[in-house]
PDB file of N, CA and C in Angstrom:
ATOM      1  N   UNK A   1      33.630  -1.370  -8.861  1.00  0.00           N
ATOM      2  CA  UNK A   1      32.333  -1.476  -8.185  1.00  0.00           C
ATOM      3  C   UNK A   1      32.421  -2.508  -7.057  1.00  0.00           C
ATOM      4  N   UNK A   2      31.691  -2.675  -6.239  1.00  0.00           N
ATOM      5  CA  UNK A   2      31.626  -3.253  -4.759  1.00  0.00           C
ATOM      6  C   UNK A   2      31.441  -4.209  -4.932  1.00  0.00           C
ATOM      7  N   UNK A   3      31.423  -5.313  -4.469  1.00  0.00           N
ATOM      8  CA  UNK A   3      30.888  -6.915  -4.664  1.00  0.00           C
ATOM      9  C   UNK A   3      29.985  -6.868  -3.865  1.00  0.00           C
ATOM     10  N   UNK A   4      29.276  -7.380  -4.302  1.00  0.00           N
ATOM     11  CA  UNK A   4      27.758  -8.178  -3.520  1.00  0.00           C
ATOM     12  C   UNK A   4      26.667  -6.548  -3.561  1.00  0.00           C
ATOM     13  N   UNK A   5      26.555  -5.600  -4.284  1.00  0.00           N
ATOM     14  CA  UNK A   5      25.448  -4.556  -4.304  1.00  0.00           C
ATOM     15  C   UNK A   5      24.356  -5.610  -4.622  1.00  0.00           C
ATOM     16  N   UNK A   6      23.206  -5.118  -4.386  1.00  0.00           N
ATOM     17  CA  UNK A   6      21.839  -6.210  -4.847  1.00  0.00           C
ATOM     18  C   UNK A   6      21.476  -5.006  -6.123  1.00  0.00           C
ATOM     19  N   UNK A   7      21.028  -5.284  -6.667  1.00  0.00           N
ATOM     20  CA  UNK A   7      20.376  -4.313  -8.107  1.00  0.00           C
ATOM     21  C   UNK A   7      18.943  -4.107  -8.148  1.00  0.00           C
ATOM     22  N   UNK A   8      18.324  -3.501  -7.807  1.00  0.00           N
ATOM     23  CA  UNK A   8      16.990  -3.054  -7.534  1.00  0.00           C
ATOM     24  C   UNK A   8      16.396  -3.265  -9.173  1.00  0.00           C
ATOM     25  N   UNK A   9      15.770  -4.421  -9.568  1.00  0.00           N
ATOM     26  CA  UNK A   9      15.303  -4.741 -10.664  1.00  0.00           C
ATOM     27  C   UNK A   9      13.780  -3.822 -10.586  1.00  0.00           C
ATOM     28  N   UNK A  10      13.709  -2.875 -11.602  1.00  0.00           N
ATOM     29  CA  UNK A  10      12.495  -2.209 -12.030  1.00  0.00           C
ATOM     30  C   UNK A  10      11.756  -3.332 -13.175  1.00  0.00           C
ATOM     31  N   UNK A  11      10.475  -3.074 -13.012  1.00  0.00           N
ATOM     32  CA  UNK A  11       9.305  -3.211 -13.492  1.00  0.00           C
ATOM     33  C   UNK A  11       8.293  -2.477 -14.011  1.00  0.00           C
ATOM     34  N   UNK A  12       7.194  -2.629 -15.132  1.00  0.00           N
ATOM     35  CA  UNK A  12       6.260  -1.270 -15.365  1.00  0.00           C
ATOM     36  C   UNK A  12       5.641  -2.316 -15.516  1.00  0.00           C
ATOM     37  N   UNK A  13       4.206  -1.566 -15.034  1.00  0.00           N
ATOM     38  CA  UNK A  13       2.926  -2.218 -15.276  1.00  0.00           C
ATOM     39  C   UNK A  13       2.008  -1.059 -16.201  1.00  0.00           C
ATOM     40  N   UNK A  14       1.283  -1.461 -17.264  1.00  0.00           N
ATOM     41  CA  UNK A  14       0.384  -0.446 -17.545  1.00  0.00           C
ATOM     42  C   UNK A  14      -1.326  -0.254 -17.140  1.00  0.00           C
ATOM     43  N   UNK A  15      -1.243   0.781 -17.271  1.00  0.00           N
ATOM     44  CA  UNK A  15      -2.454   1.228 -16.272  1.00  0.00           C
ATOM     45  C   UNK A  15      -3.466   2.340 -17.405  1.00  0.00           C
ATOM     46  N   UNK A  16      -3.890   1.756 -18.319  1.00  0.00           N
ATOM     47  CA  UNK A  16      -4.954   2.834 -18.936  1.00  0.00           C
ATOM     48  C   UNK A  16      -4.193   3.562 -20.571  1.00  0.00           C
ATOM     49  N   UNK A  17      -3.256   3.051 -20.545  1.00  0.00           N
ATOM     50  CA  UNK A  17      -2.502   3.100 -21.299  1.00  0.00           C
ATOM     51  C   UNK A  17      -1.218   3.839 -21.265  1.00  0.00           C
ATOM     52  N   UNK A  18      -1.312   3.691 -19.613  1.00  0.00           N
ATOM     53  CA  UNK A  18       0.262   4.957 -19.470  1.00  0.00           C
ATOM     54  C   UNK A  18       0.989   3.745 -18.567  1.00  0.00           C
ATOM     55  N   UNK A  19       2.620   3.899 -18.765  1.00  0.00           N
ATOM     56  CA  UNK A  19       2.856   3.098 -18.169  1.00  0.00           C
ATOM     57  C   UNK A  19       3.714   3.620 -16.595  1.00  0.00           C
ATOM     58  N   UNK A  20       3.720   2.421 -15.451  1.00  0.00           N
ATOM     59  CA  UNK A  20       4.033   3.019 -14.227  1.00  0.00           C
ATOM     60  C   UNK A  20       5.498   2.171 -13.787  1.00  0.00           C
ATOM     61  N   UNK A  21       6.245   2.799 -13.274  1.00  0.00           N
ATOM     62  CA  UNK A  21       7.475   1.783 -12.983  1.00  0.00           C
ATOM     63  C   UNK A  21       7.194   1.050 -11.918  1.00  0.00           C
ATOM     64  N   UNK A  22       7.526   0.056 -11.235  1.00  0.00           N
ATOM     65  CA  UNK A  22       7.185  -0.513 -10.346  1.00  0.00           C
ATOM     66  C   UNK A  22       8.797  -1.120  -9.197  1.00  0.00           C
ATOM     67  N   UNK A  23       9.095  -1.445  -8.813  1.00  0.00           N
ATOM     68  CA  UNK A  23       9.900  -2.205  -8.513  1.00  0.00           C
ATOM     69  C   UNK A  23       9.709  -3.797  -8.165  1.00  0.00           C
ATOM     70  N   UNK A  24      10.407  -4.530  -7.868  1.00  0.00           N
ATOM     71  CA  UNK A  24      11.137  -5.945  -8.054  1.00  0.00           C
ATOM     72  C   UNK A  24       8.938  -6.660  -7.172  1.00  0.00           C
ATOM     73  N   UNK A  25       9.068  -5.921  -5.918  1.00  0.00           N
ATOM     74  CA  UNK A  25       7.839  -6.363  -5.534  1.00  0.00           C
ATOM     75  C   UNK A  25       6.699  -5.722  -5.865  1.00  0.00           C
ATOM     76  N   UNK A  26       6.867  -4.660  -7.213  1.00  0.00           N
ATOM     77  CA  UNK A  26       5.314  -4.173  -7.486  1.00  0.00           C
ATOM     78  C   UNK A  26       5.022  -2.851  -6.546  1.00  0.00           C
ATOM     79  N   UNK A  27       5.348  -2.757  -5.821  1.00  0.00           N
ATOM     80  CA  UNK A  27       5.514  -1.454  -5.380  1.00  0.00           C
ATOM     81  C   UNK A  27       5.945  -0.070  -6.468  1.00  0.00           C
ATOM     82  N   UNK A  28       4.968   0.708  -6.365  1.00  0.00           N
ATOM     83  CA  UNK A  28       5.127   1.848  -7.332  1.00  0.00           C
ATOM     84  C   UNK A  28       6.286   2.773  -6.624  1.00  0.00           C
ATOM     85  N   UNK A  29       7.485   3.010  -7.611  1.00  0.00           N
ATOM     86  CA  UNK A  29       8.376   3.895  -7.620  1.00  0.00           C
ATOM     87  C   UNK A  29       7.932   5.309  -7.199  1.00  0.00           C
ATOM     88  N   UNK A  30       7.029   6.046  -8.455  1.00  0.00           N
ATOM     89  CA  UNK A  30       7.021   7.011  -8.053  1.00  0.00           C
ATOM     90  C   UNK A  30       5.646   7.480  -7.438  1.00  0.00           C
ATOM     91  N   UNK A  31       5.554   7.544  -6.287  1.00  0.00           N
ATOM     92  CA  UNK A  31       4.093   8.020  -5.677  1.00  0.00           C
ATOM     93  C   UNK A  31       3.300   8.782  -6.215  1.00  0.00           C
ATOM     94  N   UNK A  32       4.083   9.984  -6.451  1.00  0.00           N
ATOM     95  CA  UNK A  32       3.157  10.960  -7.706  1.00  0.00           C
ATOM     96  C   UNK A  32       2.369  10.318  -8.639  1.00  0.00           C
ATOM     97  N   UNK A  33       2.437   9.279  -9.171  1.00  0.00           N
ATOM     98  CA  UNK A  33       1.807   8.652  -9.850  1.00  0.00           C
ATOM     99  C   UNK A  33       0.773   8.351  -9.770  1.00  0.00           C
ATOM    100  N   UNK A  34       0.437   7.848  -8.743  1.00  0.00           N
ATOM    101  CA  UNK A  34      -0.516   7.189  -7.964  1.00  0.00           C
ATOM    102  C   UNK A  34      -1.911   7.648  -8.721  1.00  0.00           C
ATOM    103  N   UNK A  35      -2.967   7.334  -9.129  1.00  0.00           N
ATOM    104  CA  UNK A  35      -4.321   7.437  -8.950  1.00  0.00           C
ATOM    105  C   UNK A  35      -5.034   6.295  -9.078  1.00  0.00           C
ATOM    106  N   UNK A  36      -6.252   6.371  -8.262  1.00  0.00           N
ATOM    107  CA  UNK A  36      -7.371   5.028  -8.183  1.00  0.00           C
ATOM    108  C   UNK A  36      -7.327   3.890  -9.433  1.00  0.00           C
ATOM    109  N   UNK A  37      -6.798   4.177 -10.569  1.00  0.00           N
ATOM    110  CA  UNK A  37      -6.966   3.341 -11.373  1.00  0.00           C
ATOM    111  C   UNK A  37      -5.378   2.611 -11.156  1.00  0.00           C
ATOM    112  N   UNK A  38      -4.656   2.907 -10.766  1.00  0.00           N
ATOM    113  CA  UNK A  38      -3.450   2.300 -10.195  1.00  0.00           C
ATOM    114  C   UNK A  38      -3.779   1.568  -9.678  1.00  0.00           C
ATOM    115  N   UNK A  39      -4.386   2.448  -8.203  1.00  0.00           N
ATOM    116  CA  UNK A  39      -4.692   1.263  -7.248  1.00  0.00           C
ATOM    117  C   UNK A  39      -5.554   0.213  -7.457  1.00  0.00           C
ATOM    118  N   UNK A  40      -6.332   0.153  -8.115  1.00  0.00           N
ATOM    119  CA  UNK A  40      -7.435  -0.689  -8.697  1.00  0.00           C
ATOM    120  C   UNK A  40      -6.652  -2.084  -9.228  1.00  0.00           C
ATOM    121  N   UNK A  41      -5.546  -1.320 -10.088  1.00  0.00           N
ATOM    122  CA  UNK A  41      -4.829  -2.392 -10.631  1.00  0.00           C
ATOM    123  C   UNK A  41      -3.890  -3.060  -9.789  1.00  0.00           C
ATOM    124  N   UNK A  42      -2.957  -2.173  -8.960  1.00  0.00           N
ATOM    125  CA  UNK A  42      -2.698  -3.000  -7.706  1.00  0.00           C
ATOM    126  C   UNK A  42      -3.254  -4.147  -7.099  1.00  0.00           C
ATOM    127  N   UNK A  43      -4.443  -3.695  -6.935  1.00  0.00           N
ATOM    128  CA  UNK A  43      -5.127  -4.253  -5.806  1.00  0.00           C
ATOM    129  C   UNK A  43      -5.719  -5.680  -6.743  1.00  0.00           C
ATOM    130  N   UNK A  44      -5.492  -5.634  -8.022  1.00  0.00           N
ATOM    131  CA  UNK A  44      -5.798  -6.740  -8.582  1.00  0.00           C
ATOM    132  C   UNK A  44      -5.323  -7.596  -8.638  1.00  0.00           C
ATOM    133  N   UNK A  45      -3.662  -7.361  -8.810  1.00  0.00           N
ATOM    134  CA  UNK A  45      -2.501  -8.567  -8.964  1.00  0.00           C
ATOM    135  C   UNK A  45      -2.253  -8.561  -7.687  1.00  0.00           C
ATOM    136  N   UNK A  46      -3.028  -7.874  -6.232  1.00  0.00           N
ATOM    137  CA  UNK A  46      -3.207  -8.929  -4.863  1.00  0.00           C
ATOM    138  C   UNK A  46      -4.147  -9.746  -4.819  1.00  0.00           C
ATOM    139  N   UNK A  47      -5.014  -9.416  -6.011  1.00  0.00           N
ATOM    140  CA  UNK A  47      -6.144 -10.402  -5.691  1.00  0.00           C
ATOM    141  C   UNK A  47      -7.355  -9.612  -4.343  1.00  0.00           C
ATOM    142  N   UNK A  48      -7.406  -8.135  -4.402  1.00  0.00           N
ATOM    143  CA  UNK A  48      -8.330  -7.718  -3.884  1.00  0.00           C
ATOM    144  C   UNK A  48      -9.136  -7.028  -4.198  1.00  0.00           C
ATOM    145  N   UNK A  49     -10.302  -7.252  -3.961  1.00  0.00           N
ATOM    146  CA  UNK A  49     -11.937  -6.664  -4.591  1.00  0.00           C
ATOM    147  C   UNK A  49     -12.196  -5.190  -3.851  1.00  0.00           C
ATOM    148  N   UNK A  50     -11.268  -4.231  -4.117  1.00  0.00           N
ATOM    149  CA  UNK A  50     -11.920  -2.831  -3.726  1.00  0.00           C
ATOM    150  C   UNK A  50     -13.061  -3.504  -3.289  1.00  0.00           C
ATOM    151  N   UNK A  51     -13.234  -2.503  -2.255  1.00  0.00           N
ATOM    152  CA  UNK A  51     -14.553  -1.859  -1.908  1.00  0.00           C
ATOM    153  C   UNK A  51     -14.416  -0.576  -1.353  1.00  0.00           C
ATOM    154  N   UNK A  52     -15.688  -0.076  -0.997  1.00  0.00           N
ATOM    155  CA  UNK A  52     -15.508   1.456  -0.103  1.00  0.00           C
ATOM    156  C   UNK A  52     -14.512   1.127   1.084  1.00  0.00           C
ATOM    157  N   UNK A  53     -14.794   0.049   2.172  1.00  0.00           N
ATOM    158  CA  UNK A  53     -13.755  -0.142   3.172  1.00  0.00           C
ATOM    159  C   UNK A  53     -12.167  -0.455   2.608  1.00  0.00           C
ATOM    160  N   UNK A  54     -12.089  -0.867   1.398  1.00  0.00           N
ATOM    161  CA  UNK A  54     -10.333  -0.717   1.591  1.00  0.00           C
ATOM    162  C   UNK A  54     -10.523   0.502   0.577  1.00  0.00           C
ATOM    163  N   UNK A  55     -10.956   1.415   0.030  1.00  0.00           N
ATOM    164  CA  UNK A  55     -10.614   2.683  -0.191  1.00  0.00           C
ATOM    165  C   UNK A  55     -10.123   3.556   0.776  1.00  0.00           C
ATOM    166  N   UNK A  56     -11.102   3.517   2.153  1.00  0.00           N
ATOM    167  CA  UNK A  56     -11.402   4.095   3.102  1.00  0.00           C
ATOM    168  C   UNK A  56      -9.678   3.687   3.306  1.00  0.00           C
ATOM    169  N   UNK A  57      -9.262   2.901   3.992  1.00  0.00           N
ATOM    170  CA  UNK A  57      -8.099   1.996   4.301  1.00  0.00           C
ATOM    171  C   UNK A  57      -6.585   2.798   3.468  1.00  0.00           C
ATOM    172  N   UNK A  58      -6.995   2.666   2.250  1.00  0.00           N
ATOM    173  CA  UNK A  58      -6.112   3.080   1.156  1.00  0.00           C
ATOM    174  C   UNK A  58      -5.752   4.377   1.607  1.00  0.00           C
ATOM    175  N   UNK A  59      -7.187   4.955   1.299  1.00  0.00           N
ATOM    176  CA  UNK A  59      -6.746   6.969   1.279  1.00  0.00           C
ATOM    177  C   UNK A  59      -6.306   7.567   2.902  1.00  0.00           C
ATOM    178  N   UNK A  60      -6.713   6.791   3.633  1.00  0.00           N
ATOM    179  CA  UNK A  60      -5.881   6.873   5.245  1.00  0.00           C
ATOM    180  C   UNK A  60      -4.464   6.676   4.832  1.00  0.00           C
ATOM    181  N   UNK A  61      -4.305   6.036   4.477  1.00  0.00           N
ATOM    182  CA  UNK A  61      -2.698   5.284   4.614  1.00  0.00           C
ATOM    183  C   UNK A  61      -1.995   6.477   3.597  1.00  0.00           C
ATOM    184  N   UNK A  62      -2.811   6.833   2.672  1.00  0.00           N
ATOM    185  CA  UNK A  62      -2.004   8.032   2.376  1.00  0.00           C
ATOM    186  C   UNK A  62      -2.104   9.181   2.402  1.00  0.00           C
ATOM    187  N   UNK A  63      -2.803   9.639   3.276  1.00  0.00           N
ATOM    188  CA  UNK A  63      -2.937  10.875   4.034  1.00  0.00           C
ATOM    189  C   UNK A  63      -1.977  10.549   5.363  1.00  0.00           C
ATOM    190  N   UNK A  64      -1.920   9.568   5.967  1.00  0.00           N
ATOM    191  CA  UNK A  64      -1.038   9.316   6.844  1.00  0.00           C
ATOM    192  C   UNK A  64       0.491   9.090   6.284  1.00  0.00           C
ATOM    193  N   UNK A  65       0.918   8.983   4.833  1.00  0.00           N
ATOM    194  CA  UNK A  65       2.380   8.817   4.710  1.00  0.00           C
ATOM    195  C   UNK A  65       2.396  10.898   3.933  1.00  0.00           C
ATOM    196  N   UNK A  66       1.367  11.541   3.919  1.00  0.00           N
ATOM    197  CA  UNK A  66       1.412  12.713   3.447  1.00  0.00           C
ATOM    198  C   UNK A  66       2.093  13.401   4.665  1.00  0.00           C
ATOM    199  N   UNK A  67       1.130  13.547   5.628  1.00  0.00           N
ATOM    200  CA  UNK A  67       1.703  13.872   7.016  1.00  0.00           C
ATOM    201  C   UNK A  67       3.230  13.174   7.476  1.00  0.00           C
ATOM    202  N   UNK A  68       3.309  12.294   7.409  1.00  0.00           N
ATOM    203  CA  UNK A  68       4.922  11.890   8.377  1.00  0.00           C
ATOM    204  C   UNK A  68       5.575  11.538   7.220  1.00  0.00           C
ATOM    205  N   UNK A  69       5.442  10.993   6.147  1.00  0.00           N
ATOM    206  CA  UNK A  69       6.409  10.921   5.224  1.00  0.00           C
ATOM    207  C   UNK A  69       7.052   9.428   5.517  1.00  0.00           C
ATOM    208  N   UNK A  70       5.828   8.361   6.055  1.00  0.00           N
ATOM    209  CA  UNK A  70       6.708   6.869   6.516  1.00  0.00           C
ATOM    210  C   UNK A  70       5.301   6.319   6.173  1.00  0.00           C
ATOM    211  N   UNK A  71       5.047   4.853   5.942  1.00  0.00           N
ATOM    212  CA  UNK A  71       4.219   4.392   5.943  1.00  0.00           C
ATOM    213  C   UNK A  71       3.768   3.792   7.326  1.00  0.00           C
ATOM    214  N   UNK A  72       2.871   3.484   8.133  1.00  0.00           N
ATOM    215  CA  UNK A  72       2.421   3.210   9.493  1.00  0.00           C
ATOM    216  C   UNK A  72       2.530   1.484  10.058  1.00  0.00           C
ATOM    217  N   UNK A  73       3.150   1.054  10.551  1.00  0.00           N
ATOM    218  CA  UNK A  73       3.418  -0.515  11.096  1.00  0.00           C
ATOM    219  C   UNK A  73       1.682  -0.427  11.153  1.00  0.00           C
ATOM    220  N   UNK A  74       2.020  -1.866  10.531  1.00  0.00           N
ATOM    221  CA  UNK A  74       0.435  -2.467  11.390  1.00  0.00           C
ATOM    222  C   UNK A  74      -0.193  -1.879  12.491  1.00  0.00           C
ATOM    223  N   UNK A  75       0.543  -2.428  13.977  1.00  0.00           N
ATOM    224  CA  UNK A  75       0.105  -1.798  15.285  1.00  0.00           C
ATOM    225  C   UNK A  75      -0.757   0.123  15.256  1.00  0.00           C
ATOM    226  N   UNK A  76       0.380   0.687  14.567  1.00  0.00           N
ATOM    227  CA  UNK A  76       0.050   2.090  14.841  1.00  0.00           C
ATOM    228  C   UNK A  76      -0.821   2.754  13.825  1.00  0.00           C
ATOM    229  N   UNK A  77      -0.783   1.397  12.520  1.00  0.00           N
ATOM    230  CA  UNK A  77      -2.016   1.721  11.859  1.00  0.00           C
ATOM    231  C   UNK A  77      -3.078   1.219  11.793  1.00  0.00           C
ATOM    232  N   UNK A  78      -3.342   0.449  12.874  1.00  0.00           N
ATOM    233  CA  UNK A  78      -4.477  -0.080  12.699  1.00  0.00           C
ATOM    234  C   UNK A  78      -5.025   0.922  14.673  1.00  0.00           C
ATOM    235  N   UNK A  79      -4.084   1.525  15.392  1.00  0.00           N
ATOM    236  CA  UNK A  79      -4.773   2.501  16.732  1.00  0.00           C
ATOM    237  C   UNK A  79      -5.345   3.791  15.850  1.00  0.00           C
ATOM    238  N   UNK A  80      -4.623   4.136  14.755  1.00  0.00           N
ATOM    239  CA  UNK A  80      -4.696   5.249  14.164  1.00  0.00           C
ATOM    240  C   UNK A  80      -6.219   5.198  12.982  1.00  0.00           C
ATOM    241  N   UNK A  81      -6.291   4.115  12.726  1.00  0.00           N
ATOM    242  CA  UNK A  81      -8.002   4.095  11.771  1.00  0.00           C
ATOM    243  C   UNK A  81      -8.803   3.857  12.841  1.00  0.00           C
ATOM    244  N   UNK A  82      -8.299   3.170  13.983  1.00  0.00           N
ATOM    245  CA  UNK A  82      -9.497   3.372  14.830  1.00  0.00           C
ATOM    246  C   UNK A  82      -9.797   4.823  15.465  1.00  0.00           C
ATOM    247  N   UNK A  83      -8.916   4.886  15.772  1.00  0.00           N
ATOM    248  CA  UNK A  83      -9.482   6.772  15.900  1.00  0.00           C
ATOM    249  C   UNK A  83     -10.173   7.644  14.932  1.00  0.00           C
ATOM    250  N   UNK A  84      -9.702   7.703  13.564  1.00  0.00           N
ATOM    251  CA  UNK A  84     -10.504   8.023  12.658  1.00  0.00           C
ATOM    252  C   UNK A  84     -11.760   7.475  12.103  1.00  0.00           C
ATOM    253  N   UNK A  85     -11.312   6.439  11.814  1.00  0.00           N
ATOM    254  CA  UNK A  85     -12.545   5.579  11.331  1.00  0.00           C
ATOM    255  C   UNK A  85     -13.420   4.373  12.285  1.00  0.00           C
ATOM    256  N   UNK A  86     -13.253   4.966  13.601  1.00  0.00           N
ATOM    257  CA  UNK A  86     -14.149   3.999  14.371  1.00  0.00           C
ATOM    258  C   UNK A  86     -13.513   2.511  15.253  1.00  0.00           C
ATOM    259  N   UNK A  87     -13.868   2.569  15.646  1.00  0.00           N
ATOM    260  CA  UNK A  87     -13.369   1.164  17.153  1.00  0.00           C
ATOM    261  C   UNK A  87     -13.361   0.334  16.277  1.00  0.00           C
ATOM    262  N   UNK A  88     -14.508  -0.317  15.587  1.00  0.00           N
ATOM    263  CA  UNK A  88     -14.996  -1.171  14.917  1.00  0.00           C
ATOM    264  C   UNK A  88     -13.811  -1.321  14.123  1.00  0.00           C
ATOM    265  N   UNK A  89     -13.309  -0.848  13.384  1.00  0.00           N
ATOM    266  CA  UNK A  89     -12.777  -0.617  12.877  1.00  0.00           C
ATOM    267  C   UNK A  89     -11.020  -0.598  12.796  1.00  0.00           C
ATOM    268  N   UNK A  90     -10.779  -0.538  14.200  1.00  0.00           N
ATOM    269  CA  UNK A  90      -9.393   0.140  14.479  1.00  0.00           C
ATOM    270  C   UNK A  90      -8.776  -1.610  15.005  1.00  0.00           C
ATOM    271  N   UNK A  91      -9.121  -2.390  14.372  1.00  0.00           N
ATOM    272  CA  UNK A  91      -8.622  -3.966  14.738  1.00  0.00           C
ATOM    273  C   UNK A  91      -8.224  -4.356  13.763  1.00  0.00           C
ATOM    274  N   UNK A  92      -6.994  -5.379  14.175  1.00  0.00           N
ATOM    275  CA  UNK A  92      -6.621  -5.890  13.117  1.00  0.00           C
ATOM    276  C   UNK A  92      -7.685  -7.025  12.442  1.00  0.00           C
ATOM    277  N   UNK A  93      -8.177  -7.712  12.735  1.00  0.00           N
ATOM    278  CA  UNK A  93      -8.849  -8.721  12.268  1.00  0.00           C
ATOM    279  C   UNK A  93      -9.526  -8.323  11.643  1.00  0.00           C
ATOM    280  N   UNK A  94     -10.377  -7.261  11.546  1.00  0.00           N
ATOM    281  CA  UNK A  94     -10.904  -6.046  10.468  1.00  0.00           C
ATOM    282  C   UNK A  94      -9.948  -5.633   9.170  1.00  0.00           C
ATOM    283  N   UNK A  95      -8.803  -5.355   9.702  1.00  0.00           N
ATOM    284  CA  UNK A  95      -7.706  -4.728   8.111  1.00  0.00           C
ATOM    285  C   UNK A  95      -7.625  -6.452   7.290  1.00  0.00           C
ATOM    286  N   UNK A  96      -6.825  -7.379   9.012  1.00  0.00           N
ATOM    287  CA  UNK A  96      -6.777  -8.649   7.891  1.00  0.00           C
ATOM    288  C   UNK A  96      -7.907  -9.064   6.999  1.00  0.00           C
ATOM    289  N   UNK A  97      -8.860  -8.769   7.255  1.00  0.00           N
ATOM    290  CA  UNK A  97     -10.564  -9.105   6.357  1.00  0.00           C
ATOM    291  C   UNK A  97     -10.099  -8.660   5.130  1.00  0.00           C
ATOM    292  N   UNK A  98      -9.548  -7.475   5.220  1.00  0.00           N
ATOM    293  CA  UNK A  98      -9.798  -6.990   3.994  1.00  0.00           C
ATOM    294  C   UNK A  98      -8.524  -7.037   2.856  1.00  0.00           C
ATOM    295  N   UNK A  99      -7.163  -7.363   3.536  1.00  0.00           N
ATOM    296  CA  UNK A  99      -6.006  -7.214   3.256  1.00  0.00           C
ATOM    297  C   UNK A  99      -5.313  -8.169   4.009  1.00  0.00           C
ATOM    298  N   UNK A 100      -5.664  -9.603   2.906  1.00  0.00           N
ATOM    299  CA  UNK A 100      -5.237 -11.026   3.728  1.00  0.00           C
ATOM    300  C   UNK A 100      -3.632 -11.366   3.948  1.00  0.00           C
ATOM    301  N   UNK A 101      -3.312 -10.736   3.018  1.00  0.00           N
ATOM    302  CA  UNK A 101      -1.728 -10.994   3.341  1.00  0.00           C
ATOM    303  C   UNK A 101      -0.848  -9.907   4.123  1.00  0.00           C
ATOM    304  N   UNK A 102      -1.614  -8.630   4.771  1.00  0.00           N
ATOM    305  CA  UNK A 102      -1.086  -8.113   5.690  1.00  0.00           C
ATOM    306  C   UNK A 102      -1.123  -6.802   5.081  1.00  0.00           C
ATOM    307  N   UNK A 103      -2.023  -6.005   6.066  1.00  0.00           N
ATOM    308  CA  UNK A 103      -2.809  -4.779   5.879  1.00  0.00           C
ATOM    309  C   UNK A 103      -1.889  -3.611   5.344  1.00  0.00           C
ATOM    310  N   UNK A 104      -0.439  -3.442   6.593  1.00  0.00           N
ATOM    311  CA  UNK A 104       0.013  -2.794   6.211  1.00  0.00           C
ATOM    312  C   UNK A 104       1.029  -2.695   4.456  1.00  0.00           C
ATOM    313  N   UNK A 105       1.885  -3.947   4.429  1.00  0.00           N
ATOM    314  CA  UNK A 105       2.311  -4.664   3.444  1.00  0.00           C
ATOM    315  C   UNK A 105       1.132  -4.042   2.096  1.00  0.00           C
ATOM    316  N   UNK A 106       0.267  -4.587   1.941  1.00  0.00           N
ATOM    317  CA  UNK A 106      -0.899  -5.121   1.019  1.00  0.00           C
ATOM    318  C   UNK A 106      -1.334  -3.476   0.606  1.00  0.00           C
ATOM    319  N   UNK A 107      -1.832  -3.103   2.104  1.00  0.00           N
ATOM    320  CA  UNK A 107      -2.279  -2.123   1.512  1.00  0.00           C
ATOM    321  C   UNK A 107      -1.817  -0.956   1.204  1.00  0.00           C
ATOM    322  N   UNK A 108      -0.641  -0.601   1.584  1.00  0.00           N
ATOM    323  CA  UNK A 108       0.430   0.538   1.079  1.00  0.00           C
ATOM    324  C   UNK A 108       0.831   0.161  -0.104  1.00  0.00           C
ATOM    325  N   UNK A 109       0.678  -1.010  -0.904  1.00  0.00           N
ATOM    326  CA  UNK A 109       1.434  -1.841  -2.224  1.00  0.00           C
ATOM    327  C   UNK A 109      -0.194  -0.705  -3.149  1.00  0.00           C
ATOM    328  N   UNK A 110      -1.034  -1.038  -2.685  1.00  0.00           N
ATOM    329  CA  UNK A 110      -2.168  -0.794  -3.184  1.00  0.00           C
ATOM    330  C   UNK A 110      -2.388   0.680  -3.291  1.00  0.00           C
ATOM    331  N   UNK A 111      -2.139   1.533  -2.295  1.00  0.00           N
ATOM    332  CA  UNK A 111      -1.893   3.346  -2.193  1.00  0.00           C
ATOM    333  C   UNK A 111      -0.884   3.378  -2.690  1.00  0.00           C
ATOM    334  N   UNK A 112       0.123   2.860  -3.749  1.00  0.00           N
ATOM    335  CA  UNK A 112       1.158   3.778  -4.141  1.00  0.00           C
ATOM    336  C   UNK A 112       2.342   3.825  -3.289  1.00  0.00           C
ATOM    337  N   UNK A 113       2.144   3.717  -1.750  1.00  0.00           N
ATOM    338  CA  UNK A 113       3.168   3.556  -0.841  1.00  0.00           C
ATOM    339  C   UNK A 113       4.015   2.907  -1.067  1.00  0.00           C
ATOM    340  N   UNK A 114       5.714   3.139  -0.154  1.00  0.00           N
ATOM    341  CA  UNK A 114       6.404   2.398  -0.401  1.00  0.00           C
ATOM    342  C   UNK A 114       6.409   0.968   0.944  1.00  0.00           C
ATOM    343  N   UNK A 115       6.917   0.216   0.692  1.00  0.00           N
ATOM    344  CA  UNK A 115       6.771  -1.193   1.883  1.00  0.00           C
ATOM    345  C   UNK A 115       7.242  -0.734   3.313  1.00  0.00           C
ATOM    346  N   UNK A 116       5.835  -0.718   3.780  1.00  0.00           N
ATOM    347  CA  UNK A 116       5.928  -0.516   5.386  1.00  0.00           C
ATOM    348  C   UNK A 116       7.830  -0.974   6.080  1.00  0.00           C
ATOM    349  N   UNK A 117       8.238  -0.281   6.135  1.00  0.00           N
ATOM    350  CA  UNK A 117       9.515  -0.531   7.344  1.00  0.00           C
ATOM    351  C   UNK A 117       9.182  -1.811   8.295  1.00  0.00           C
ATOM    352  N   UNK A 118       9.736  -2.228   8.321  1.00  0.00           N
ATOM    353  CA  UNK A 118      10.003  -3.739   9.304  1.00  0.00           C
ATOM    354  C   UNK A 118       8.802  -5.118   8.733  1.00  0.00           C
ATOM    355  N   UNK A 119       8.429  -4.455   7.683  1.00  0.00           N
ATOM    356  CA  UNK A 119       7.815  -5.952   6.664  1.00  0.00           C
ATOM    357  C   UNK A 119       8.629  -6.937   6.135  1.00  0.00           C
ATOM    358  N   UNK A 120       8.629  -7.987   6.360  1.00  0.00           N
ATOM    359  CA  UNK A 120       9.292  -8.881   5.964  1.00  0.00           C
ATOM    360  C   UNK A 120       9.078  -9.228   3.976  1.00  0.00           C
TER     361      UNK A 120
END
């Protein structure tokens, strides 16, 4: 075997009494998985209070990784809810409101998504 592979340490969290794999940062393995009571629980061990606006937020982000099959950088997801969901809306200082440690990051952790590409 190779020296230096990193080992992708899995995790499960349970959710209702079924359990979900997670990986090393909580990110859900298998997307299929995914339903609101996931995310609920997600969104708990970020320390975020659903509301209708990060639902709204949530179910974009995965209707948008349904379509392209990538999760959306910040920038192009936050031009892309403003088109759908309004000007008001389509700013970051709006996602950060709602998703303090970084909309895209936070809130794809929260949809089931896997970690936005170029997140640190």
């Amino acid at each position: 075997t190779p020296l230096f592979t990193k080992e992708k340490h899995m995790a499960t969290i349970e959710v209702s009494g079924k359990n979900y794999e997670t990986d090393e940062e909580g990110y859900l393995v298998n997307l299929a998985e995914w339903n609101e009571d996931v995310g609920t629980y997600l969104a708990q061990t970020e320390s975020v209070e659903m509301t209708e606006q990060h639902w709204e937020v949530v179910n974009f982000l995965r209707d948008y990784y349904n379509e392209f099959q990538i999760a959306p950088a910040v920038r192009v997801l936050t031009k892309a809810i403003g088109k759908k969901l309004g000007a008001d809306k389509g700013t970051s200082q709006y996602l950060y409101d709602l998703f303090p440690y970084g909309p895209a990051k936070q809130a794809c952790k929260i949809a089931g998504l896997p970690k936005p590409t170029g997140c640190v």
